[in-house]
N, C-alpha and C. Protein backbone atom coordinates (compact mmCIF):
# COMPACT_ATOMS: atom_id res chain seq x y z
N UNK A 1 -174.22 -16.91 -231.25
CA UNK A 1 -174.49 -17.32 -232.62
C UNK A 1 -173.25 -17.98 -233.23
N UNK A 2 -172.09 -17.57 -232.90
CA UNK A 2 -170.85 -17.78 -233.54
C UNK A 2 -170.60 -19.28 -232.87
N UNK A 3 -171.09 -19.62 -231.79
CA UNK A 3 -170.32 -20.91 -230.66
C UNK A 3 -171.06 -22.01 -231.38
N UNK A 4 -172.34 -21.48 -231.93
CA UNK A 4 -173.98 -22.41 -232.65
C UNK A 4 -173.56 -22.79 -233.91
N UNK A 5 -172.69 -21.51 -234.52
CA UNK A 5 -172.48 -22.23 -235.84
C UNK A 5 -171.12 -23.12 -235.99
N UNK A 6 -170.17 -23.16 -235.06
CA UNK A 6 -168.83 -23.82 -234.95
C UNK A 6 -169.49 -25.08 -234.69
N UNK A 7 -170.15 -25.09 -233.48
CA UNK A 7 -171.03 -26.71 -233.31
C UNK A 7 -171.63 -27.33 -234.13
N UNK A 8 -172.42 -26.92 -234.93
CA UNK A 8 -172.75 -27.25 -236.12
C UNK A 8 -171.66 -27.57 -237.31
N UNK A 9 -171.37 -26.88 -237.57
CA UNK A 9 -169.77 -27.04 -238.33
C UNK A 9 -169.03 -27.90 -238.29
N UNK A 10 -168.49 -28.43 -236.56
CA UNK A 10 -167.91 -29.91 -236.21
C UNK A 10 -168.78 -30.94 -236.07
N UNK A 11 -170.26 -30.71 -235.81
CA UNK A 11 -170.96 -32.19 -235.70
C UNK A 11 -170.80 -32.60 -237.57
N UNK A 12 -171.28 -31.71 -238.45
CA UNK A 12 -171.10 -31.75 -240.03
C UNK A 12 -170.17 -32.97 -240.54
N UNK A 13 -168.86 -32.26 -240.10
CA UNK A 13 -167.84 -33.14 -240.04
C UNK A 13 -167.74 -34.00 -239.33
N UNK A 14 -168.09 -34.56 -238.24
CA UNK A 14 -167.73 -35.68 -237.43
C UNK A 14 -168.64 -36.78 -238.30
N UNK A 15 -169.92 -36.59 -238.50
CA UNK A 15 -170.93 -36.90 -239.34
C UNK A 15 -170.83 -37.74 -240.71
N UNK A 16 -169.23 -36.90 -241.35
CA UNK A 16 -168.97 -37.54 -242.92
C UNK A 16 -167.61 -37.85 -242.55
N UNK A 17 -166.83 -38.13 -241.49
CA UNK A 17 -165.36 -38.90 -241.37
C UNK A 17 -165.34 -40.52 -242.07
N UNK A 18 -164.89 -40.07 -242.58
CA UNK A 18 -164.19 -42.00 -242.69
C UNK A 18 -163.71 -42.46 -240.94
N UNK A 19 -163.81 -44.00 -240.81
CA UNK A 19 -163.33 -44.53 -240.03
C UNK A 19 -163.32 -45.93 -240.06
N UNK A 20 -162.58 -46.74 -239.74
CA UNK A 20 -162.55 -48.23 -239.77
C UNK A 20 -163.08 -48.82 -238.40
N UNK A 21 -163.37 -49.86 -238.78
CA UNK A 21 -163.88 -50.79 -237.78
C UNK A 21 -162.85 -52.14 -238.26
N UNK A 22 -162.63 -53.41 -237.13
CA UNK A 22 -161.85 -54.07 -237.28
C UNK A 22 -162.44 -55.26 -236.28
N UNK A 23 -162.92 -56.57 -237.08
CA UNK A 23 -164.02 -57.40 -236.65
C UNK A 23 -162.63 -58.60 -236.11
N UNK A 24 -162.36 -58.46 -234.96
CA UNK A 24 -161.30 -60.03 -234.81
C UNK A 24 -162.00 -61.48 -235.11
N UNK A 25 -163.27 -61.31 -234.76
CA UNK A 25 -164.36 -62.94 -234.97
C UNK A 25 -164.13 -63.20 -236.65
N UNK A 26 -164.62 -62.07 -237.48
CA UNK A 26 -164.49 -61.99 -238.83
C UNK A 26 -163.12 -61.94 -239.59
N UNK A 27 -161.86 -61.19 -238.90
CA UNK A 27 -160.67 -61.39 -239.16
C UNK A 27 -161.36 -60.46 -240.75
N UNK A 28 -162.11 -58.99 -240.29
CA UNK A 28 -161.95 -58.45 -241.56
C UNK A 28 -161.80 -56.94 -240.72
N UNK A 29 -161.61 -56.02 -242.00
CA UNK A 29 -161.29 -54.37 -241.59
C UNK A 29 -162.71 -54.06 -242.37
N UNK A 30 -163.06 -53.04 -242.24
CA UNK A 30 -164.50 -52.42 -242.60
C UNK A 30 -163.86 -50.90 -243.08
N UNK A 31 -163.85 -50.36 -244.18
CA UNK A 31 -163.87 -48.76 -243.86
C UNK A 31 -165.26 -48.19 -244.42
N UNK A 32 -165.63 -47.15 -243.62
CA UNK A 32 -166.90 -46.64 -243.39
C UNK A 32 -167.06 -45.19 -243.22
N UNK A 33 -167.92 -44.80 -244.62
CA UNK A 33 -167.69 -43.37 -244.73
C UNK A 33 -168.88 -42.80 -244.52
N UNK A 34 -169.59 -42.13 -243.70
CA UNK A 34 -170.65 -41.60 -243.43
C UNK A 34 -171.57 -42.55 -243.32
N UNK A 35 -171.06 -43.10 -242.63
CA UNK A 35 -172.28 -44.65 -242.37
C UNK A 35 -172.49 -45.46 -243.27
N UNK A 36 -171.75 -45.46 -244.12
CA UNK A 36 -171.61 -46.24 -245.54
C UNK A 36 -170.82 -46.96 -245.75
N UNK A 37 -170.82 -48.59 -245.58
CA UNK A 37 -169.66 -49.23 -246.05
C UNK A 37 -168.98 -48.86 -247.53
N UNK A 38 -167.72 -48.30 -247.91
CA UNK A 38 -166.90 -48.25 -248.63
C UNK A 38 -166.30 -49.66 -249.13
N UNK A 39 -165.50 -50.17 -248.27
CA UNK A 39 -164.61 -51.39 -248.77
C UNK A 39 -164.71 -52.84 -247.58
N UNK A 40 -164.41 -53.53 -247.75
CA UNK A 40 -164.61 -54.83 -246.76
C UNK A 40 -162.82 -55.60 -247.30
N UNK A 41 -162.32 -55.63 -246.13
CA UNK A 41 -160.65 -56.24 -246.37
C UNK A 41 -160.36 -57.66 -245.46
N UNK A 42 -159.51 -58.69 -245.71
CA UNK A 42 -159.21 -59.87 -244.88
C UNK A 42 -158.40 -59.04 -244.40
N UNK A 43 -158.08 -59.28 -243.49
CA UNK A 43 -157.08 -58.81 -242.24
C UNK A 43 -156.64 -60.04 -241.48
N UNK A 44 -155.38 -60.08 -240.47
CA UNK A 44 -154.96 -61.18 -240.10
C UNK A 44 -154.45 -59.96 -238.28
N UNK A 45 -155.03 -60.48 -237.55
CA UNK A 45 -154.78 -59.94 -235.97
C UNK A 45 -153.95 -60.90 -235.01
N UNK A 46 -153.86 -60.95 -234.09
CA UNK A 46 -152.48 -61.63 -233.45
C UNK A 46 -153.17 -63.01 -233.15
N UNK A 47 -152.12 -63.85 -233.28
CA UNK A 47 -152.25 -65.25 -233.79
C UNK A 47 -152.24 -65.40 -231.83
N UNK A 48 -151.92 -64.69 -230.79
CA UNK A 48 -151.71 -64.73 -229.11
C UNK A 48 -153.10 -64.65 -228.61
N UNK A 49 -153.81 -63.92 -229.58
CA UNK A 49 -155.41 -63.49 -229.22
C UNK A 49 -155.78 -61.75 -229.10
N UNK A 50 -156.37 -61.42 -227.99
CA UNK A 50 -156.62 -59.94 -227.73
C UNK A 50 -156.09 -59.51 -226.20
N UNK A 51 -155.65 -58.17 -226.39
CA UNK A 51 -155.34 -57.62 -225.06
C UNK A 51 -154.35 -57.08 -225.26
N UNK A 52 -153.92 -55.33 -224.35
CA UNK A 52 -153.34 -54.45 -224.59
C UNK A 52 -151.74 -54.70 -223.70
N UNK A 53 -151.37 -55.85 -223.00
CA UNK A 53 -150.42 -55.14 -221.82
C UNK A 53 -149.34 -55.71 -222.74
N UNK A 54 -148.35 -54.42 -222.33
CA UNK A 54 -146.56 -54.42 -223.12
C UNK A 54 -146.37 -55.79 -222.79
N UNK A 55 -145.87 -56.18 -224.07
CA UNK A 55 -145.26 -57.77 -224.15
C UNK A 55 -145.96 -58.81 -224.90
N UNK A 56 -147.12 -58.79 -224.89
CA UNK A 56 -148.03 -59.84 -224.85
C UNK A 56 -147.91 -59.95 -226.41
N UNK A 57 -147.79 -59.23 -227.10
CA UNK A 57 -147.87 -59.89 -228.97
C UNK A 57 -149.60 -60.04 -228.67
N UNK A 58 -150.30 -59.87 -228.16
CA UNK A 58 -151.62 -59.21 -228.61
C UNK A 58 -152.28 -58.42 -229.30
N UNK A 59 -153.79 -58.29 -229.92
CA UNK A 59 -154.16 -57.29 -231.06
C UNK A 59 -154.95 -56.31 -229.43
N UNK A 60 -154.98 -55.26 -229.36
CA UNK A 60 -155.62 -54.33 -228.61
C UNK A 60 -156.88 -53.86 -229.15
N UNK A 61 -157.93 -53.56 -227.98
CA UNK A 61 -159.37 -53.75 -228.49
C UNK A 61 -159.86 -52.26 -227.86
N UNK A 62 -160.62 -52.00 -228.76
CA UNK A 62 -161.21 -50.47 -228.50
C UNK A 62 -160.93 -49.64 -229.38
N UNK A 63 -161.38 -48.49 -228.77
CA UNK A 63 -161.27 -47.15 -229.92
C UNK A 63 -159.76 -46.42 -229.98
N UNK A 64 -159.35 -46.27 -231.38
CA UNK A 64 -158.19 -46.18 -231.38
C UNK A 64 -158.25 -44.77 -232.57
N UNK A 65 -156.94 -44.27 -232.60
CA UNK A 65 -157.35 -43.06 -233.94
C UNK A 65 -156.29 -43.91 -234.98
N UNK A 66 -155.88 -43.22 -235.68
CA UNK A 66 -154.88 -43.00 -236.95
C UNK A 66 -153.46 -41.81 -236.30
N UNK A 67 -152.25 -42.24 -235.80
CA UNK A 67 -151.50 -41.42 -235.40
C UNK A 67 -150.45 -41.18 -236.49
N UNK A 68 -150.05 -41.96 -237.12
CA UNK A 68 -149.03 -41.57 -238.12
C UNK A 68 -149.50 -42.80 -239.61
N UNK A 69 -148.65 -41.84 -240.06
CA UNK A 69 -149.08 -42.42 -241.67
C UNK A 69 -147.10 -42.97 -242.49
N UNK A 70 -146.91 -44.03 -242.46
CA UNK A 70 -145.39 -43.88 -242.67
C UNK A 70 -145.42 -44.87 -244.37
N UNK A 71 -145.03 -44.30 -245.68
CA UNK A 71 -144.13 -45.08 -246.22
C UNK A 71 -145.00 -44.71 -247.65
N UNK A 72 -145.96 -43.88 -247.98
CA UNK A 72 -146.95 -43.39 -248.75
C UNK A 72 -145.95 -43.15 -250.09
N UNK A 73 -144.63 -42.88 -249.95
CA UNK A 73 -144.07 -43.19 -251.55
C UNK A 73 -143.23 -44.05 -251.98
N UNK A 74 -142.95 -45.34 -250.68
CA UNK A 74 -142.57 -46.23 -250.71
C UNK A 74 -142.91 -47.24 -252.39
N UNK A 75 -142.28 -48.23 -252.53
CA UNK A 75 -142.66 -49.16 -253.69
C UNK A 75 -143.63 -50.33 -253.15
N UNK A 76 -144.30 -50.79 -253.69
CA UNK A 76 -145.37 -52.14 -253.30
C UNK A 76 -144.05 -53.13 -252.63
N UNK A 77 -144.27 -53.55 -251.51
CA UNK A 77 -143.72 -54.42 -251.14
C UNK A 77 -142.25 -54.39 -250.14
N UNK A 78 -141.95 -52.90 -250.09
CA UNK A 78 -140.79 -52.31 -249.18
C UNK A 78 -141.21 -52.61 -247.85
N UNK A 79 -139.86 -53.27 -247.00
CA UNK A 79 -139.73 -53.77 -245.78
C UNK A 79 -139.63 -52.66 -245.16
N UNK A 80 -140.01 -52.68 -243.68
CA UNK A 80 -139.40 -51.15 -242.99
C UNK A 80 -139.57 -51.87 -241.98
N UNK A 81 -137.78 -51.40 -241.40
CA UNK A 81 -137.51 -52.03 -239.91
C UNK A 81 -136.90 -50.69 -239.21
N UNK A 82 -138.04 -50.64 -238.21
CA UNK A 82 -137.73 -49.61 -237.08
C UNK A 82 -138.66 -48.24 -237.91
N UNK A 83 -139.84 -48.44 -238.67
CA UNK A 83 -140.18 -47.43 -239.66
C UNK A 83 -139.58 -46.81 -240.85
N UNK A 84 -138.28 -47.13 -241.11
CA UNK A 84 -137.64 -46.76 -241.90
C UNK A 84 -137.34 -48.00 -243.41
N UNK A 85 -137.61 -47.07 -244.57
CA UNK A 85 -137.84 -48.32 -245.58
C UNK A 85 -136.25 -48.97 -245.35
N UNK A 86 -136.49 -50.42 -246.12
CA UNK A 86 -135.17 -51.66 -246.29
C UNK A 86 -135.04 -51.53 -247.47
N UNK A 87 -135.68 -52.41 -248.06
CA UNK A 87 -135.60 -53.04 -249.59
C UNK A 87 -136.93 -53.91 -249.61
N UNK A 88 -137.30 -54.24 -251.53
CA UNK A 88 -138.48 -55.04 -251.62
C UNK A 88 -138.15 -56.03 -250.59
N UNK A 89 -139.47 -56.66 -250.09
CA UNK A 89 -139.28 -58.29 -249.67
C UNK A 89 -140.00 -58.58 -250.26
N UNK A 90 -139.98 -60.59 -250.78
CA UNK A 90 -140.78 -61.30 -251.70
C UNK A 90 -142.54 -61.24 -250.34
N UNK A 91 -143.38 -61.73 -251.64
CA UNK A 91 -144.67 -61.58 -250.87
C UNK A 91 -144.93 -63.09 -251.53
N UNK A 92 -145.72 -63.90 -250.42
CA UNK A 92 -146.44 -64.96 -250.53
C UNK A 92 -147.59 -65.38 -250.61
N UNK A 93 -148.50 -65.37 -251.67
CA UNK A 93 -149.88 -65.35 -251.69
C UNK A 93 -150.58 -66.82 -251.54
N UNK A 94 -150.10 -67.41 -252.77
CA UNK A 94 -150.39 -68.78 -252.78
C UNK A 94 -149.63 -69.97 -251.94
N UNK A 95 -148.16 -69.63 -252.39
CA UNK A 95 -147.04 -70.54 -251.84
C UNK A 95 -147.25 -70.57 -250.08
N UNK A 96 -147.55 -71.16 -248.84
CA UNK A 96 -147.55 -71.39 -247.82
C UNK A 96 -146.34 -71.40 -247.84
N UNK A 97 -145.05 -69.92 -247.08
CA UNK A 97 -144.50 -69.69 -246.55
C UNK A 97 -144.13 -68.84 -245.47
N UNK A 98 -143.68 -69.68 -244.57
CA UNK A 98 -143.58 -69.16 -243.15
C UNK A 98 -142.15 -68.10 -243.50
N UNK A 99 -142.74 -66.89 -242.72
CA UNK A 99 -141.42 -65.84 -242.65
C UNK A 99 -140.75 -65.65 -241.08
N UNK A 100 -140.05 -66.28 -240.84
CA UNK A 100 -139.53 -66.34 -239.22
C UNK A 100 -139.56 -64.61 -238.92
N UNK A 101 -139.62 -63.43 -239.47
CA UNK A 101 -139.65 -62.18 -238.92
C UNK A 101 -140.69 -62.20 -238.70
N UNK A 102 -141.47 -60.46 -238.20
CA UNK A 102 -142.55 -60.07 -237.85
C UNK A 102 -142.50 -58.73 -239.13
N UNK A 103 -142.38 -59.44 -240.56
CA UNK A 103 -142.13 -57.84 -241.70
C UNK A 103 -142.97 -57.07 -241.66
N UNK A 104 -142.56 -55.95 -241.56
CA UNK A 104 -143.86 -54.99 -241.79
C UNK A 104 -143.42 -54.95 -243.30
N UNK A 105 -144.73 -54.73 -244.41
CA UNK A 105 -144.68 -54.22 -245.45
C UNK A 105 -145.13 -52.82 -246.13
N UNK A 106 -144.91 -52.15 -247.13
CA UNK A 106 -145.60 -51.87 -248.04
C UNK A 106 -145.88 -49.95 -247.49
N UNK A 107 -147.04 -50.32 -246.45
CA UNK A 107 -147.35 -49.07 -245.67
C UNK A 107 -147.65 -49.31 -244.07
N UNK A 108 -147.23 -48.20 -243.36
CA UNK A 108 -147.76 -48.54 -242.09
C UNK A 108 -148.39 -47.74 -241.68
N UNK A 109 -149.62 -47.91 -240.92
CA UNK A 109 -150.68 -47.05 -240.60
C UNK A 109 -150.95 -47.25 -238.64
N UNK A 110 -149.72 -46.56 -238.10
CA UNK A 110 -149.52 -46.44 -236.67
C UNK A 110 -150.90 -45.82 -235.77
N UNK A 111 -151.70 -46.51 -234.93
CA UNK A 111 -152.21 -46.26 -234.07
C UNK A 111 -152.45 -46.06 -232.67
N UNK A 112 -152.96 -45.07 -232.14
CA UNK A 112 -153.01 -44.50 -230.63
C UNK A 112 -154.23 -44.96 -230.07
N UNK A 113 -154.05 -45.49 -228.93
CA UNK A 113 -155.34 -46.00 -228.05
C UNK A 113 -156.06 -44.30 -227.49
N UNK A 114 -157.42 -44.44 -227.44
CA UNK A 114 -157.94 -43.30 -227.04
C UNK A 114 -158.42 -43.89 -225.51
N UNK A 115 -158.60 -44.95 -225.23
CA UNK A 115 -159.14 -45.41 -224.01
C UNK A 115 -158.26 -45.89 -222.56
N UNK A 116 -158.12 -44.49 -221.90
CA UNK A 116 -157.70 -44.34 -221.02
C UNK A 116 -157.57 -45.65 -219.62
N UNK A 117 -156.85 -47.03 -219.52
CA UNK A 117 -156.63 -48.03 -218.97
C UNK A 117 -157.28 -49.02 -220.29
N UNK A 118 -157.86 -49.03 -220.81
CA UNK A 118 -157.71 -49.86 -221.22
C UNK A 118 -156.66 -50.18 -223.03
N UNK A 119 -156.19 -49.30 -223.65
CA UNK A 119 -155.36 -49.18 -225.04
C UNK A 119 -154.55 -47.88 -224.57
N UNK A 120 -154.56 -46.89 -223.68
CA UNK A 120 -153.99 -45.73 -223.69
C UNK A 120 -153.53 -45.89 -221.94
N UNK A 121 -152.00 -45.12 -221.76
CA UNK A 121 -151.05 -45.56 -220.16
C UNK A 121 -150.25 -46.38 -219.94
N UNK A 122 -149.90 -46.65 -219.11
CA UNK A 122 -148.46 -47.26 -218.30
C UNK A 122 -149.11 -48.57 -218.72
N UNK A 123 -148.22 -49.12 -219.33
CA UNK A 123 -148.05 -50.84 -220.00
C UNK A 123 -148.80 -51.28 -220.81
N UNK A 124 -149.50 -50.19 -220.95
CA UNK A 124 -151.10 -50.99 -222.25
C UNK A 124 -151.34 -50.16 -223.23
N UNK A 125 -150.26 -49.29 -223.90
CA UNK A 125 -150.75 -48.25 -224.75
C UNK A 125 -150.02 -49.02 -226.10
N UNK A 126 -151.35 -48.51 -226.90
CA UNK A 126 -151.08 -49.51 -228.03
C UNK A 126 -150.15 -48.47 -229.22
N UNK A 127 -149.88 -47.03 -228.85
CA UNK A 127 -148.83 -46.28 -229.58
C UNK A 127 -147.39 -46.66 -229.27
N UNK A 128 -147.43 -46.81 -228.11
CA UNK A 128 -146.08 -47.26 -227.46
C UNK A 128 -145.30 -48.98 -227.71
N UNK A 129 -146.31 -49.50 -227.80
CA UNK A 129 -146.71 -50.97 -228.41
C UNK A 129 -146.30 -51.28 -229.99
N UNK A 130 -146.01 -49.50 -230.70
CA UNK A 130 -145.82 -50.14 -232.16
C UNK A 130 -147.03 -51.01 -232.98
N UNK A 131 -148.55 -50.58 -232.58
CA UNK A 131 -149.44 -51.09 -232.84
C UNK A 131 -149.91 -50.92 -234.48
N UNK A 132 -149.34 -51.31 -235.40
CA UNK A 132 -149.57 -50.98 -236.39
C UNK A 132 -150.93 -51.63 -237.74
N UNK A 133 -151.47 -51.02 -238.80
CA UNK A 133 -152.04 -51.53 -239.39
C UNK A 133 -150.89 -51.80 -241.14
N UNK A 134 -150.57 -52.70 -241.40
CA UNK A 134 -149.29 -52.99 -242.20
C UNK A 134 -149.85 -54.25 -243.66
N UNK A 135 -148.60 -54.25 -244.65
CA UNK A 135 -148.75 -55.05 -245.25
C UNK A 135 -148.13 -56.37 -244.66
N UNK A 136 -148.09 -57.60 -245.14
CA UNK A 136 -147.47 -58.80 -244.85
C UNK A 136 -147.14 -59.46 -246.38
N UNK A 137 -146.01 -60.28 -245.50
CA UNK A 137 -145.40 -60.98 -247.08
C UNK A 137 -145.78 -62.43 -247.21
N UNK A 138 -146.26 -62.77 -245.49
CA UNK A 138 -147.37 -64.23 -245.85
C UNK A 138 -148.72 -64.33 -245.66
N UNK A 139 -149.34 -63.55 -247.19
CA UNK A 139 -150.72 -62.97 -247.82
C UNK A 139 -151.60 -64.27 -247.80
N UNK A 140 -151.24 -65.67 -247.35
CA UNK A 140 -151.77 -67.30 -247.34
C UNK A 140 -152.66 -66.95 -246.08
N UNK A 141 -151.92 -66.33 -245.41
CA UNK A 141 -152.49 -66.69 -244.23
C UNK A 141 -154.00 -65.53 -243.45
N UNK A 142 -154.47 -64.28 -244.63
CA UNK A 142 -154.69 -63.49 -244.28
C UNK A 142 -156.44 -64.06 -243.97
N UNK A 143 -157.00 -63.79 -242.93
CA UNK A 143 -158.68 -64.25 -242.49
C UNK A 143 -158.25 -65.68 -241.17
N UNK A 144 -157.00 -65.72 -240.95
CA UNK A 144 -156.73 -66.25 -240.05
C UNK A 144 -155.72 -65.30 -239.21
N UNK A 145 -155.61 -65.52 -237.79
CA UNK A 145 -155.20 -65.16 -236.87
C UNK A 145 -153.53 -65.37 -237.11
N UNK A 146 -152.76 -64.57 -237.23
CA UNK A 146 -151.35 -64.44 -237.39
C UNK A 146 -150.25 -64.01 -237.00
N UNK A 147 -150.88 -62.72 -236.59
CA UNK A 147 -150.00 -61.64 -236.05
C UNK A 147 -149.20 -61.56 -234.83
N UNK A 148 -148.40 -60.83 -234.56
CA UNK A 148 -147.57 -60.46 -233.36
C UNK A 148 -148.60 -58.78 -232.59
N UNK A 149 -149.53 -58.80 -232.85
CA UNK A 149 -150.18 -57.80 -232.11
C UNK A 149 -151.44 -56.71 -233.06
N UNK A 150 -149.79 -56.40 -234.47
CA UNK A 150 -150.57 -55.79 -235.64
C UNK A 150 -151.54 -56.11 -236.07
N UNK A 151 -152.12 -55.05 -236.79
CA UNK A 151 -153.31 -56.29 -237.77
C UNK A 151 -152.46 -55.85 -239.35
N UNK A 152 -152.36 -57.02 -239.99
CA UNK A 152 -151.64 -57.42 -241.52
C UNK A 152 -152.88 -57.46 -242.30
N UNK A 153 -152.33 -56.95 -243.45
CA UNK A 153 -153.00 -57.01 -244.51
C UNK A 153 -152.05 -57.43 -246.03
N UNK A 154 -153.23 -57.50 -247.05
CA UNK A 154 -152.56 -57.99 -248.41
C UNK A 154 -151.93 -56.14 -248.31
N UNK A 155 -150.41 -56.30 -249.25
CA UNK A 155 -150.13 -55.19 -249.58
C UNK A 155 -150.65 -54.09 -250.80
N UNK A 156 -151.55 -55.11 -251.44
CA UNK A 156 -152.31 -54.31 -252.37
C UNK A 156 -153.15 -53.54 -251.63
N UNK A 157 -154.12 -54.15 -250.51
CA UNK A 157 -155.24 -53.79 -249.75
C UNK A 157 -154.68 -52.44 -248.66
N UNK A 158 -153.08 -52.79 -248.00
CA UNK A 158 -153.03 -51.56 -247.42
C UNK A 158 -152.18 -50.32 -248.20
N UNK A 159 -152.39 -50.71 -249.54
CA UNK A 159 -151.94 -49.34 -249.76
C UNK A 159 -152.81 -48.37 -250.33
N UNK A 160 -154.41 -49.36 -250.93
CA UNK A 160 -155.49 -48.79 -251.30
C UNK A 160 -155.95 -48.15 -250.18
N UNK A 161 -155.91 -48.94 -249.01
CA UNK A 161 -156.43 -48.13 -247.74
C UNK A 161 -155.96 -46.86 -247.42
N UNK A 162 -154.32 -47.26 -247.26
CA UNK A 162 -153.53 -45.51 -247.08
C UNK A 162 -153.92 -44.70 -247.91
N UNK A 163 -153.99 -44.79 -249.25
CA UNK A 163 -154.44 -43.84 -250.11
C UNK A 163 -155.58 -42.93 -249.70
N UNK A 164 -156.83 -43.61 -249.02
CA UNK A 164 -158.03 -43.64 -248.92
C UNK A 164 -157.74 -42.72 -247.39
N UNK A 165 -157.01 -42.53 -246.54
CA UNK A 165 -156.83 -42.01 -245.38
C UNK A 165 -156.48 -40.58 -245.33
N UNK A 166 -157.03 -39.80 -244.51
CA UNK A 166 -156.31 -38.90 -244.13
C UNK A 166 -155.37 -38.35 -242.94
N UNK A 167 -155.40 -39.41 -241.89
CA UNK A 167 -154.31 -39.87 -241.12
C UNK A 167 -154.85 -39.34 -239.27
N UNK A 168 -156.71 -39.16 -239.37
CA UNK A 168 -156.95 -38.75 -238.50
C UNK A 168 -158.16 -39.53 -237.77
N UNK A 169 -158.50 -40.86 -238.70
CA UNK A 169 -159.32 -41.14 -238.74
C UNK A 169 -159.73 -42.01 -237.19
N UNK A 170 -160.97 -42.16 -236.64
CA UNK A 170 -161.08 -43.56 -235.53
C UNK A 170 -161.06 -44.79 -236.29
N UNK A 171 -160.19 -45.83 -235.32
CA UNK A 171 -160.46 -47.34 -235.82
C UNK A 171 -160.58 -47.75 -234.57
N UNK A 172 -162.01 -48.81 -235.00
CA UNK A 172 -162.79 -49.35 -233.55
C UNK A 172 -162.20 -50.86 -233.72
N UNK A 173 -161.56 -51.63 -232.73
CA UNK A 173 -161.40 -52.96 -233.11
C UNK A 173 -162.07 -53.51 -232.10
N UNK A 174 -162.96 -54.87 -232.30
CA UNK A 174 -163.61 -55.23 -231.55
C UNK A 174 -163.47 -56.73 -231.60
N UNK A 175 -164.22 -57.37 -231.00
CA UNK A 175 -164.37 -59.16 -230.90
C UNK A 175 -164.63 -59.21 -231.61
């Protein structure tokens, strides 16, 4: 009786999780709460294309969780190099400017591949990869392909998102 009601208990919950989905064709993020679209975001995924192996500046495809949550009392617009905050950097919405770095902004929302050869192991793991979901400071370019692997977002959009997280969630990224 006790094993019947724990099962029940975790399907409950698996049932009402938040989780994102992440459309590369659409170049949007989806979050989705009990089968319910919540929010719809531009997102910007690697300007190299898709695919998990170390090096490539690729976006990685499959089921992934939420592994760390970094920068939640940070200020709108704080740089963080190596995870650790910098200082504001300017953000570019309208103005078409190219930023020769790869900035992370704002918040970073670090993810773990769950799929064993293909996002998770030796050369293709997208934790090890620094696979992050982040703000960007060239916001021009966001619904087009951009990235060095991450997927970027407006920094308004990922900090509404972090808010919205509890740091355990699945994110499915797909074609």
């Amino acid at each position: 009786m006790k094993n019947r009601f724990l099962f029940i208990i975790l399907l409950m919950t698996s049932l009402h999780a938040k989780q994102i989905e992440i459309s590369i064709k659409d170049q949007k993020l989806y979050l989705i709460d009990s089968g319910t679209l919540i929010k719809e975001y531009d997102i910007s995924s690697s300007k190299y294309g898709e695919g998990s192996e170390n090096g490539s500046f690729k976006t990685p495809l499959g089921k992934h969780k939420v592994k760390k949550m970094i920068g939640g009392e940070e200020p709108y617009g704080m740089r963080f190099i190596g995870r650790a905050p910098s200082s504001v950097y300017p953000i570019y919405k309208e103005e078409k400017v190219f930023v020769s770095d790869d900035v992370v902004q704002s918040r970073i929302i670090w993810l773990t591949g769950l799929e064993e050869g293909i996002n998770k192991g030796p050369g293709i793991d997208s934790y090890k990869r620094y696979i992050y979901i982040h703000g960007t400071p060239e916001e021009w370019l966001l619904g087009e392909k951009a990235s060095k692997g991450c997927i970027r977002m407006s920094n308004s959009d990922v900090i509404e998102l972090y808010n919205q997280l509890e740091g355990t969630e699945i994110v499915q990224i797909y074609k």
